[in-house]
C-alpha atoms as a PDB file:
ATOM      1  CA  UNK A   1      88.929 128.754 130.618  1.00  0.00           C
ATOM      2  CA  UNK A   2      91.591 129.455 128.499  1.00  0.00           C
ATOM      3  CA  UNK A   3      92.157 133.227 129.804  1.00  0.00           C
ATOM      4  CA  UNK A   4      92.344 131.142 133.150  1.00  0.00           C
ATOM      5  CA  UNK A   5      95.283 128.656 131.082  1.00  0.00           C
ATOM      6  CA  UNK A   6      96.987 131.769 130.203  1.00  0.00           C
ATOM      7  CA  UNK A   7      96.997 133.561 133.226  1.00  0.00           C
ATOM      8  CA  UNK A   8      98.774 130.505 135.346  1.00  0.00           C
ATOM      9  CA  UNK A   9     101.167 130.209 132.619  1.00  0.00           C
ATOM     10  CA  UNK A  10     101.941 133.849 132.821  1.00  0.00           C
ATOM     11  CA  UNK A  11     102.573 133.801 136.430  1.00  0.00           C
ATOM     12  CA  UNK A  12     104.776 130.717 136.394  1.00  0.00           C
ATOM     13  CA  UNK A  13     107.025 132.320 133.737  1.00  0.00           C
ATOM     14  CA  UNK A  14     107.410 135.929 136.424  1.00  0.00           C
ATOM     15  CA  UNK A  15     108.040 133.152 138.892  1.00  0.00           C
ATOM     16  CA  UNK A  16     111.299 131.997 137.187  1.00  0.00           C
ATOM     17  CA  UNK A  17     112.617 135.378 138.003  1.00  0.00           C
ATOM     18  CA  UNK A  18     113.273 134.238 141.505  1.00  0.00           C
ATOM     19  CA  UNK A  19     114.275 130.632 140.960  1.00  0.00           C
ATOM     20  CA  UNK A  20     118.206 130.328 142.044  1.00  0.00           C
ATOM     21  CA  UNK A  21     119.657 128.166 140.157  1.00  0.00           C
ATOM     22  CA  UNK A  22     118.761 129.872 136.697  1.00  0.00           C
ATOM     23  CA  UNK A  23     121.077 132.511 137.733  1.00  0.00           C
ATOM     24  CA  UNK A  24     124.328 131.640 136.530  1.00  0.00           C
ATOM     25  CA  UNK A  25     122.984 130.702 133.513  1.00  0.00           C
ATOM     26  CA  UNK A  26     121.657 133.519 132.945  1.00  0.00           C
ATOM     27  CA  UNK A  27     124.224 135.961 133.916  1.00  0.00           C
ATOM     28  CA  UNK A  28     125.381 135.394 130.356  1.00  0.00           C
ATOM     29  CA  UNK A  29     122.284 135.998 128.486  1.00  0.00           C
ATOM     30  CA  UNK A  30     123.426 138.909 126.563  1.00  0.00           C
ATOM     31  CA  UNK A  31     126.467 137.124 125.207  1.00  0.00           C
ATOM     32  CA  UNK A  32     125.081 133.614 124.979  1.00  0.00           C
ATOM     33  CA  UNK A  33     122.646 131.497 123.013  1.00  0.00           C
ATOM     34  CA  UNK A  34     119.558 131.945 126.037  1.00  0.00           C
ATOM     35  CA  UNK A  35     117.769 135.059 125.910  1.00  0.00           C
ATOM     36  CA  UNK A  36     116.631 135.874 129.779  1.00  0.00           C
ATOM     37  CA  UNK A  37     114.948 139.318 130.216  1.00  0.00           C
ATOM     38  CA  UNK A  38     112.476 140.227 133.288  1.00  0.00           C
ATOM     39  CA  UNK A  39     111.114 144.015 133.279  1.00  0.00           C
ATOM     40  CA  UNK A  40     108.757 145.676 135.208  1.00  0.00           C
ATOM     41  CA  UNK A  41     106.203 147.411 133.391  1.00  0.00           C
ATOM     42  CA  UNK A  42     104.253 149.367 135.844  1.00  0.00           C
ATOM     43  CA  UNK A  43     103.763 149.324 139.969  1.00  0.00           C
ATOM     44  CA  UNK A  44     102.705 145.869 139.488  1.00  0.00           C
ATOM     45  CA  UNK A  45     103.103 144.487 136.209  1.00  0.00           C
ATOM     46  CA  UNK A  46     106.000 142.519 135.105  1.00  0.00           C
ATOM     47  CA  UNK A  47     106.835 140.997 131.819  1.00  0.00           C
ATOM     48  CA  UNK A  48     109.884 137.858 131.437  1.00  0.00           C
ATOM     49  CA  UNK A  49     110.882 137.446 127.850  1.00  0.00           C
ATOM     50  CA  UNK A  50     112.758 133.714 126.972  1.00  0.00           C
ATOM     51  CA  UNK A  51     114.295 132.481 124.137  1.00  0.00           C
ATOM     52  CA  UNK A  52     117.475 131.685 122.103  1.00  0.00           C
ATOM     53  CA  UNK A  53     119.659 133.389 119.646  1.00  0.00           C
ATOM     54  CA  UNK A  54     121.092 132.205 116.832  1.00  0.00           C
ATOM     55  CA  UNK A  55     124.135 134.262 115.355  1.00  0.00           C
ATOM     56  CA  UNK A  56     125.348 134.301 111.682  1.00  0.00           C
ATOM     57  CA  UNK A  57     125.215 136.943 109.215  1.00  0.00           C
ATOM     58  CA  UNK A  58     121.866 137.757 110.562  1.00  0.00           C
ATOM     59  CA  UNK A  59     121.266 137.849 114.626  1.00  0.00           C
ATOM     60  CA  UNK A  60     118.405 135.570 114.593  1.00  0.00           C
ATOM     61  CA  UNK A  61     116.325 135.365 117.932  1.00  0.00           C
ATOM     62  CA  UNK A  62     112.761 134.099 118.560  1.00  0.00           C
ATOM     63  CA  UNK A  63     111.188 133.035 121.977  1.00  0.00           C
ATOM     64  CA  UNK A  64     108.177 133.667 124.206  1.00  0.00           C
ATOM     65  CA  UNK A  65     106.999 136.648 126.244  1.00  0.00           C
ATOM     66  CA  UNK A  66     104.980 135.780 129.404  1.00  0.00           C
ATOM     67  CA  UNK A  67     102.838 138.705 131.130  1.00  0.00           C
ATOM     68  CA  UNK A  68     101.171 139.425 134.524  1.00  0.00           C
ATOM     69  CA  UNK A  69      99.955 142.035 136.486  1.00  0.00           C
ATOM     70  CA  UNK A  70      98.080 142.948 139.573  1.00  0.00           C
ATOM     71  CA  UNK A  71      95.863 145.046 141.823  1.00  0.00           C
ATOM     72  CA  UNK A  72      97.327 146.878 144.692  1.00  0.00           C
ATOM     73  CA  UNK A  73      94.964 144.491 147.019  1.00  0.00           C
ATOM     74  CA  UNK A  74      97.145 142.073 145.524  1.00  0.00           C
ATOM     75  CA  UNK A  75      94.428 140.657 142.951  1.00  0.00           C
ATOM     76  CA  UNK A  76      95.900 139.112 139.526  1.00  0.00           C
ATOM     77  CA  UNK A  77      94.268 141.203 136.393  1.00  0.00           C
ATOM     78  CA  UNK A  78      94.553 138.910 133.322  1.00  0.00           C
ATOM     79  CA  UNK A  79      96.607 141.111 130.730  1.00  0.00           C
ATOM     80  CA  UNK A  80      95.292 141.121 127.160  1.00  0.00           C
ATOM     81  CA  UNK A  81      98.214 139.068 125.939  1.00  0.00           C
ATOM     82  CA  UNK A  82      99.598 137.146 128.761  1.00  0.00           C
ATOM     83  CA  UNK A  83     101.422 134.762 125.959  1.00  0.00           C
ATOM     84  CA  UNK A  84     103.013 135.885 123.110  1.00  0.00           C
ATOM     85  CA  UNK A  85     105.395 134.356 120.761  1.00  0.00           C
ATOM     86  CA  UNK A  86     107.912 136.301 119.031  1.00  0.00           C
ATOM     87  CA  UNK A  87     111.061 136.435 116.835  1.00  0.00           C
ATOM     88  CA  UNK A  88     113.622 139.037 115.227  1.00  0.00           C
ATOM     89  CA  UNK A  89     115.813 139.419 112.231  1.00  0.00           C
ATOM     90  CA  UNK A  90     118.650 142.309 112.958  1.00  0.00           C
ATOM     91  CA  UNK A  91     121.629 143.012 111.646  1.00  0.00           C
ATOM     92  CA  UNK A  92     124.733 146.101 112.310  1.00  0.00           C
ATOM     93  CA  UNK A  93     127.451 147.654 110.506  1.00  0.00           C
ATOM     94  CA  UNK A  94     130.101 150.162 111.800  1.00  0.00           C
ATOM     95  CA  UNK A  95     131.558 152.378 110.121  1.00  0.00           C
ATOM     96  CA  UNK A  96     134.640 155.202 111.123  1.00  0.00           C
ATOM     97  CA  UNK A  97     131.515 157.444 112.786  1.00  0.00           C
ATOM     98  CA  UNK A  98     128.096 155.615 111.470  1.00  0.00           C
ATOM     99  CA  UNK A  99     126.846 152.966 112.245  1.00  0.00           C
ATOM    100  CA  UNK A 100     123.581 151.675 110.324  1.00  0.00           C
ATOM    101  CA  UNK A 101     120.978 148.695 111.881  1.00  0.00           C
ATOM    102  CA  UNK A 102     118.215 147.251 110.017  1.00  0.00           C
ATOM    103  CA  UNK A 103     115.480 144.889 112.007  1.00  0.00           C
ATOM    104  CA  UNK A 104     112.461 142.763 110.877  1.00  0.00           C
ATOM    105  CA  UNK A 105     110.519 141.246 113.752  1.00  0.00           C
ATOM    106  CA  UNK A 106     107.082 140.118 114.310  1.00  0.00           C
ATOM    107  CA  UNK A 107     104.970 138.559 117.633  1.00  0.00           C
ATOM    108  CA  UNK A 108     102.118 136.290 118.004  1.00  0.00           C
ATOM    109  CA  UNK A 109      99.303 136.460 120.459  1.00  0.00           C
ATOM    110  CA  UNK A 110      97.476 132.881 120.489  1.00  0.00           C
ATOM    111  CA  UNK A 111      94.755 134.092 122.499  1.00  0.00           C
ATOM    112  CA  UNK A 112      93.433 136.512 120.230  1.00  0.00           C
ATOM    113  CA  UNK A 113      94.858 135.464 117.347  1.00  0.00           C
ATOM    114  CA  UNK A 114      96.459 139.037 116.796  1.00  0.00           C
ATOM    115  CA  UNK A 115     100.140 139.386 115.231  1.00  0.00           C
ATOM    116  CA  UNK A 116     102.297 142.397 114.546  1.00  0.00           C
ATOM    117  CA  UNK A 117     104.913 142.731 112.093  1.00  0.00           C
ATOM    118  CA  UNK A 118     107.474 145.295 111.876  1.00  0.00           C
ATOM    119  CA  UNK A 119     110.797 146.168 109.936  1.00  0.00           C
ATOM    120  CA  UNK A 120     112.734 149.101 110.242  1.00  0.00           C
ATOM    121  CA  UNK A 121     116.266 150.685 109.416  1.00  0.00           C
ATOM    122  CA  UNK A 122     118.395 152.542 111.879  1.00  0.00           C
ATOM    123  CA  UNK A 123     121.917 155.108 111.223  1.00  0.00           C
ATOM    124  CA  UNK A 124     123.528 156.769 114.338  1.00  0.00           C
ATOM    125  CA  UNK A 125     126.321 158.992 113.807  1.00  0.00           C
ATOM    126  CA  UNK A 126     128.665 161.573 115.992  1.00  0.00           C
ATOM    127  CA  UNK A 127     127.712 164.750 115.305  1.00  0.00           C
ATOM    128  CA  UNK A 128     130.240 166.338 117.788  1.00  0.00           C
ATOM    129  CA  UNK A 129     132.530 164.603 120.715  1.00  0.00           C
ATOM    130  CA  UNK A 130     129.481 165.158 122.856  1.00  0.00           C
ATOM    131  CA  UNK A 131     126.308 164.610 120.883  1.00  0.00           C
ATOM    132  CA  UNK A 132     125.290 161.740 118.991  1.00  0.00           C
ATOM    133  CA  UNK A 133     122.443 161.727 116.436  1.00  0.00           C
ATOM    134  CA  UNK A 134     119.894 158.973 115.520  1.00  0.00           C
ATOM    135  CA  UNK A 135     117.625 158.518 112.429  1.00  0.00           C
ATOM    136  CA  UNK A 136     114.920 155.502 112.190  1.00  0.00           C
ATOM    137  CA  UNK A 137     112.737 154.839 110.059  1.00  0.00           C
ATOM    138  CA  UNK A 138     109.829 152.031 110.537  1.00  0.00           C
ATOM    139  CA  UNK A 139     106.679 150.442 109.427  1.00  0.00           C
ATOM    140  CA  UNK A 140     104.256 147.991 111.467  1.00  0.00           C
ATOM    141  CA  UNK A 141     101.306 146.212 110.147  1.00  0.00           C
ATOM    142  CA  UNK A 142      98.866 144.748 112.578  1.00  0.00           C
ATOM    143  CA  UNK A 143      96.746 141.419 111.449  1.00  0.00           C
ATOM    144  CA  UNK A 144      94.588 138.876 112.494  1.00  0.00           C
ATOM    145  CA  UNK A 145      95.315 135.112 112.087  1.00  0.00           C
ATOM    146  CA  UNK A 146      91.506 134.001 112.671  1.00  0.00           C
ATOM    147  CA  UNK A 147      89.973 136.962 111.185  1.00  0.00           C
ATOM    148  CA  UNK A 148      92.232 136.658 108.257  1.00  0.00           C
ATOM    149  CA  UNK A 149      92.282 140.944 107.830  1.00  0.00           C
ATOM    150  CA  UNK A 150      95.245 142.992 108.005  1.00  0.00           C
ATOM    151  CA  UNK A 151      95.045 146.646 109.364  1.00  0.00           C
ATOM    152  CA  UNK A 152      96.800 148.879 106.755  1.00  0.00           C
ATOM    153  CA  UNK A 153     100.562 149.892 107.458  1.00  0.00           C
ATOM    154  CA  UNK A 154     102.010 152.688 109.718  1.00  0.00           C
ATOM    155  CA  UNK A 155     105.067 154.548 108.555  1.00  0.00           C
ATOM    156  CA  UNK A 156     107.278 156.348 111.281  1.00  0.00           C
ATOM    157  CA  UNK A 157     110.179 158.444 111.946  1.00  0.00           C
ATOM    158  CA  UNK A 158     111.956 159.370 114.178  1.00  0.00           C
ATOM    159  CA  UNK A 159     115.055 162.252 115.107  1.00  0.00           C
ATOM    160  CA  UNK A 160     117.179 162.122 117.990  1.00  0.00           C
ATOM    161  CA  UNK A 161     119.514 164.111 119.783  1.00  0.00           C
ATOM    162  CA  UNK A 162     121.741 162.417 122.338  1.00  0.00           C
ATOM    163  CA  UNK A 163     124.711 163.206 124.962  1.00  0.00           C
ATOM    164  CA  UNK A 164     126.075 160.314 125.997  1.00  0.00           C
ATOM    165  CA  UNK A 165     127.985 161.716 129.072  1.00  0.00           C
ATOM    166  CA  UNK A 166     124.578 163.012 130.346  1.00  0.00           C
ATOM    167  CA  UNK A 167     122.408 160.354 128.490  1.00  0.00           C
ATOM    168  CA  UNK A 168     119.895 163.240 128.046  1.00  0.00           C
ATOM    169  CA  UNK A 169     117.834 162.987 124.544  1.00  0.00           C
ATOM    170  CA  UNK A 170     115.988 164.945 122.388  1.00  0.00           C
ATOM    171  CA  UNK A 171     113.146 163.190 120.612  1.00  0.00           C
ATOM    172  CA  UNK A 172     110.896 163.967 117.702  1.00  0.00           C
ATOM    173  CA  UNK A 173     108.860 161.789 116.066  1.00  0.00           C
ATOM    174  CA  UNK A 174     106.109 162.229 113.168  1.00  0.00           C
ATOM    175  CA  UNK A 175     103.666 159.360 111.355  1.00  0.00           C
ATOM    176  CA  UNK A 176     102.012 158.570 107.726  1.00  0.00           C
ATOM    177  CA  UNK A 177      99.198 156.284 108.572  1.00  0.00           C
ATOM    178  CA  UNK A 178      95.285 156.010 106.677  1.00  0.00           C
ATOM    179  CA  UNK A 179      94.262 159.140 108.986  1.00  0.00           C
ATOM    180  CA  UNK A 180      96.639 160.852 107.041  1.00  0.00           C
ATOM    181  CA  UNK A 181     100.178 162.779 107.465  1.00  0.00           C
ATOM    182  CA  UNK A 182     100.911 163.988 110.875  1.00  0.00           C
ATOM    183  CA  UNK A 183     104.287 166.336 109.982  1.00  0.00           C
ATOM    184  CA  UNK A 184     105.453 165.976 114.291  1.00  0.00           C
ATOM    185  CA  UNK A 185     103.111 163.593 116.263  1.00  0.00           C
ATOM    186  CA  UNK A 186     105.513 164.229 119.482  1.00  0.00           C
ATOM    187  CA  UNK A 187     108.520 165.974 120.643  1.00  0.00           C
ATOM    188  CA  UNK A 188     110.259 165.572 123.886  1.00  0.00           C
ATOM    189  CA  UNK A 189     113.189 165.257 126.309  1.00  0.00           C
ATOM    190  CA  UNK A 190     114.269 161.247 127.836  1.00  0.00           C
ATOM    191  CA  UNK A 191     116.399 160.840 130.921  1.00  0.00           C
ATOM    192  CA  UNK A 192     118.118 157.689 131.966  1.00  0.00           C
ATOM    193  CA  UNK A 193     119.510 156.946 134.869  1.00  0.00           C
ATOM    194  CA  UNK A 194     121.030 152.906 135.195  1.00  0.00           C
ATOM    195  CA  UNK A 195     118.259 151.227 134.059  1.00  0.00           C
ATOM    196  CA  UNK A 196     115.611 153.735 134.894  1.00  0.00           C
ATOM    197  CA  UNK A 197     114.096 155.714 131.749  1.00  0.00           C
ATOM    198  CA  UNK A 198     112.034 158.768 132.564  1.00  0.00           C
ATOM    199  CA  UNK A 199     110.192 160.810 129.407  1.00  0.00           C
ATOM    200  CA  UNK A 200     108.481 164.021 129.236  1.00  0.00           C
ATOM    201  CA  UNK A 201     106.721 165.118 125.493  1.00  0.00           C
ATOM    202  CA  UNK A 202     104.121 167.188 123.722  1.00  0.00           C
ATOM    203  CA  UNK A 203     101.741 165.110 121.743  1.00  0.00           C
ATOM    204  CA  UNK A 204     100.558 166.334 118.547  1.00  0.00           C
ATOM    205  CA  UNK A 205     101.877 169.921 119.529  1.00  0.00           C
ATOM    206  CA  UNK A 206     100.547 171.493 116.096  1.00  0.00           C
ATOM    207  CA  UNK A 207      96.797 170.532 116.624  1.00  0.00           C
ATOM    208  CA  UNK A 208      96.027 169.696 119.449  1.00  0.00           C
ATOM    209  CA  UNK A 209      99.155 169.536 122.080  1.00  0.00           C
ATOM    210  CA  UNK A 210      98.569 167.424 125.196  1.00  0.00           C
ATOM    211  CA  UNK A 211     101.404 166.596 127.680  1.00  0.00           C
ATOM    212  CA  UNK A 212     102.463 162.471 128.089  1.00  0.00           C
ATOM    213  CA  UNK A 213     104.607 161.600 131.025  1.00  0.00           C
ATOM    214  CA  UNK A 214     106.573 158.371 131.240  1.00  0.00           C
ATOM    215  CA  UNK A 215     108.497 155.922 133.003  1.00  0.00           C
ATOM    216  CA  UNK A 216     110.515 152.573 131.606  1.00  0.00           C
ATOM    217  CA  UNK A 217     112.552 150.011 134.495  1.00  0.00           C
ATOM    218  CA  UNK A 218     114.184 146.957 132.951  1.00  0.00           C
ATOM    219  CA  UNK A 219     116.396 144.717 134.326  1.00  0.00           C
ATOM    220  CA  UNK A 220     118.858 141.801 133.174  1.00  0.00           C
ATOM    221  CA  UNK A 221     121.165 139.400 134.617  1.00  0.00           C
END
């Protein structure tokens, strides 16, 4: 019954994509207070994030993320978190060629109970006129509100290489996590083209190298 609860709600939030007279308003999400983001996740998945921001020192934003997806017969598949809430703590600097980020955010799935929490620090300089680098560092902890257990924390970092006239990317990325140090979990190339992402990469190329393939499509108005 209540996957049943979820799954309506789900679908009524990707129906608010189409709705007209939402548009205006939302033409100005990324300046404005109202946070209005549909994506599509896969050939027939899509994913509508809501909610508000709340500027001062710290950009503040928290909302809800509504889920659904489907069969090519047209069949709806109840997603594993067709409702989740979520909210963000961010905040930039600039500098003459650096700029640093840091972010703390967190989401709640009250289906299952499940929440993960994340904070992480960002610094992007220009290495030449025509390539831009990108350090990040992160941690995520996974827990369970009804289980009352906590999984133990991830550590990652990442490298990356960017041209911004090509908006071609060179990725590597390695993990600290209970299993133990992986010195380069994946390496890889990332293409974009408008709002199209594609990604090719080696997975765990020292041990046990296996190729992942994949494809990102957002879109905002």
């Amino acid at each position: 019954m209540k996957r049943s609860i979820a799954t309506r709600l789900a679908a009524m939030g990707i129906a608010f994509v189409c709705v007209g007279p939402f548009r205006q308003s939302a033409s100005a999400a990324d300046d404005g207070p109202l946070i209005w983001a549909p994506a599509k996740t896969g050939a027939n998945a899509y994913r509508l994030r809501l909610g508000m921001r709340f500027p001062g020192q710290w950009d503040t934003t928290a909302g809800a993320e509504f889920s659904m997806g489907a069969e090519s017969s047209g069949k709806i598949k109840p997603p594993t978190a067709p409702v989740r809430l979520w909210g963000s703590l961010s905040r930039k600097s600039k500098g003459r060629a650096t700029t640093r980020s840091s972010l703390f955010n967190m989401d709640f799935n009250a289906l299952t109970g499940t929440s993960n929490v994340g904070a992480g620090t960002a610094r992007t300089w220009i290495v030449t006129p025509t390539l831009d680098a990108e350090v990040h560092r992160s941690i995520a902890l996974q827990c369970n509100a009804y289980e009352n257990s906590c999984a133990k924390p991830r550590l990652t970092q990442s490298a990356r290489l960017a041209s911004p006239a090509t908006r071609t990317s060179l990725v590597a990325q390695g993990e600290l996590s209970s299993d133990g140090i992986s010195g380069l979990s994946r390496i890889g190339f990332e293409q974009k083209f408008g709002n199209l992402q594609l990604g090719a990469a080696v997975a765990d190329p020292l041990l046990a190298p296996r190729s992942v393939f994949d494809i990102r499509y957002s879109l905002r108005w």
